[in-house]
Protein backbone atom coordinates (compact mmCIF):
# COMPACT_ATOMS: atom_id res chain seq x y z
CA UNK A 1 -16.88 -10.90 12.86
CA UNK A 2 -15.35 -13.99 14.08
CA UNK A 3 -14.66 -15.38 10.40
CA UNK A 4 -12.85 -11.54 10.50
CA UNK A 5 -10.68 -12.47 13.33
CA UNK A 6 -9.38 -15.70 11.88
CA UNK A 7 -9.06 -14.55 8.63
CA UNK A 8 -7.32 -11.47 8.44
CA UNK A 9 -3.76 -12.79 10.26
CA UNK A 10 -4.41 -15.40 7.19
CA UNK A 11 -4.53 -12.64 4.91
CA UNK A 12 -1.70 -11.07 6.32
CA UNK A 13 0.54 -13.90 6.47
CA UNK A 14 -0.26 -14.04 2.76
CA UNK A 15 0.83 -10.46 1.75
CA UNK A 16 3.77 -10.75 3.87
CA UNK A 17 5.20 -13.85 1.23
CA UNK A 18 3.80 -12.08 -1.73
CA UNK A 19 5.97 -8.50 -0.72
CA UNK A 20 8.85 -11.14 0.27
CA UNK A 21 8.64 -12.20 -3.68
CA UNK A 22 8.93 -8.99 -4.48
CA UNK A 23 4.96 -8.55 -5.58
CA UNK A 24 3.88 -4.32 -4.20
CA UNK A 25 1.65 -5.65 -1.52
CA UNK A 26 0.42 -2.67 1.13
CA UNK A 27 -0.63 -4.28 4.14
CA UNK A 28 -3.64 -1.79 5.00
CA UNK A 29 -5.48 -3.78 7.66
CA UNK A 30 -4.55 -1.39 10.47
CA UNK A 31 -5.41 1.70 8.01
CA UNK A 32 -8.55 2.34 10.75
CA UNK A 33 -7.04 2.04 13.84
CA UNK A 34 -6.46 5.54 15.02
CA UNK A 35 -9.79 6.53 14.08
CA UNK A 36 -12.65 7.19 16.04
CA UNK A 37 -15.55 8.37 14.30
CA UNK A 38 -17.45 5.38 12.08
CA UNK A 39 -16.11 3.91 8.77
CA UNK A 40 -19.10 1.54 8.47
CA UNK A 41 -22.23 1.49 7.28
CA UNK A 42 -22.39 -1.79 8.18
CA UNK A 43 -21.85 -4.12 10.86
CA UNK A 44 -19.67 -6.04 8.32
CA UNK A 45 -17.74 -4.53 5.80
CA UNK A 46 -19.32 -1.98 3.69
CA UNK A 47 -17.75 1.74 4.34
CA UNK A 48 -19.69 5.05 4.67
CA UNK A 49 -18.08 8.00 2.70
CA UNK A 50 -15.62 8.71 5.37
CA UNK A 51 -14.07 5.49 5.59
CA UNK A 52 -14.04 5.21 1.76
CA UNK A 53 -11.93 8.66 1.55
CA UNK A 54 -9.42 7.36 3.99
CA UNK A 55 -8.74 4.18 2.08
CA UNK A 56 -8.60 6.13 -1.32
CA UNK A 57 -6.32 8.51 0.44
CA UNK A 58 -4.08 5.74 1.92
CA UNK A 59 -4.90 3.44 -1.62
CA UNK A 60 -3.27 6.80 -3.41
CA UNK A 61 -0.37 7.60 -0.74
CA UNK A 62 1.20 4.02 -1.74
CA UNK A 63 0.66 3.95 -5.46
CA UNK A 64 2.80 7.27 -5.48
CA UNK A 65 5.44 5.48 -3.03
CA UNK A 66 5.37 3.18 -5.42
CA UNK A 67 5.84 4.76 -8.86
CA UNK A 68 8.31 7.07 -7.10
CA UNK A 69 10.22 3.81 -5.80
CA UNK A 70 10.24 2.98 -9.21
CA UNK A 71 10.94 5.78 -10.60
CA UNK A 72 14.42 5.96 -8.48
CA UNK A 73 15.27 2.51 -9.31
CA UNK A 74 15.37 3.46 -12.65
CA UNK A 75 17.14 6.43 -12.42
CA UNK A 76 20.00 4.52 -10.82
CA UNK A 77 20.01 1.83 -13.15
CA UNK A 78 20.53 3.90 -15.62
CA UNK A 79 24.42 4.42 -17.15
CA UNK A 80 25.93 7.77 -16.43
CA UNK A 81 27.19 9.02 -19.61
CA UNK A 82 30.88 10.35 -19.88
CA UNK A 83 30.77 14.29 -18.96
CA UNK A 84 34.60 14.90 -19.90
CA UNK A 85 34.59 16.83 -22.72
CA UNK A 86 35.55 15.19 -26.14
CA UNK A 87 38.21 16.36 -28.50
């Protein structure tokens, strides 16, 4: 637990300059904090179903931000093409 508490604001630090290059970094290590019922199998690490479905579901939730994100981006980059009519 202790190599926990000194590594994680490492790890954060670390996403923080790879979103800041522009790299889709989800910082998800506050993704348990409201919840009260175990996570853990473990007293390390390893997740029980529970905690496993609310990673997915947060894992999912930013791959769709993401792709939608995208997907905008795109759509504004694109060129509007000239509605008045021709002839």
């Amino acid at each position: 637990a202790v190599g926990v508490r000194h590594g994680y604001p490492w790890l954060v630090r670390g996403g923080a300059a790879l979103a800041a290059q522009g790299v889709r970094f989800h910082d998800l290590t506050g993704v348990f904090a409201e919840v009260t019922e175990s996570v853990y199998d473990d007293t390390c690490c390893h997740m029980n179903p529970f905690g496993n479905a609310i990673l997915a579901r947060t894992i999912a939730d930013a791959i769709v931000t993401d792709l939608d994100a995208e997907a905008q981006a795109r759509s504004a980059a694109k060129p509007v093409a000239d509605s008045a009519p021709s002839g």
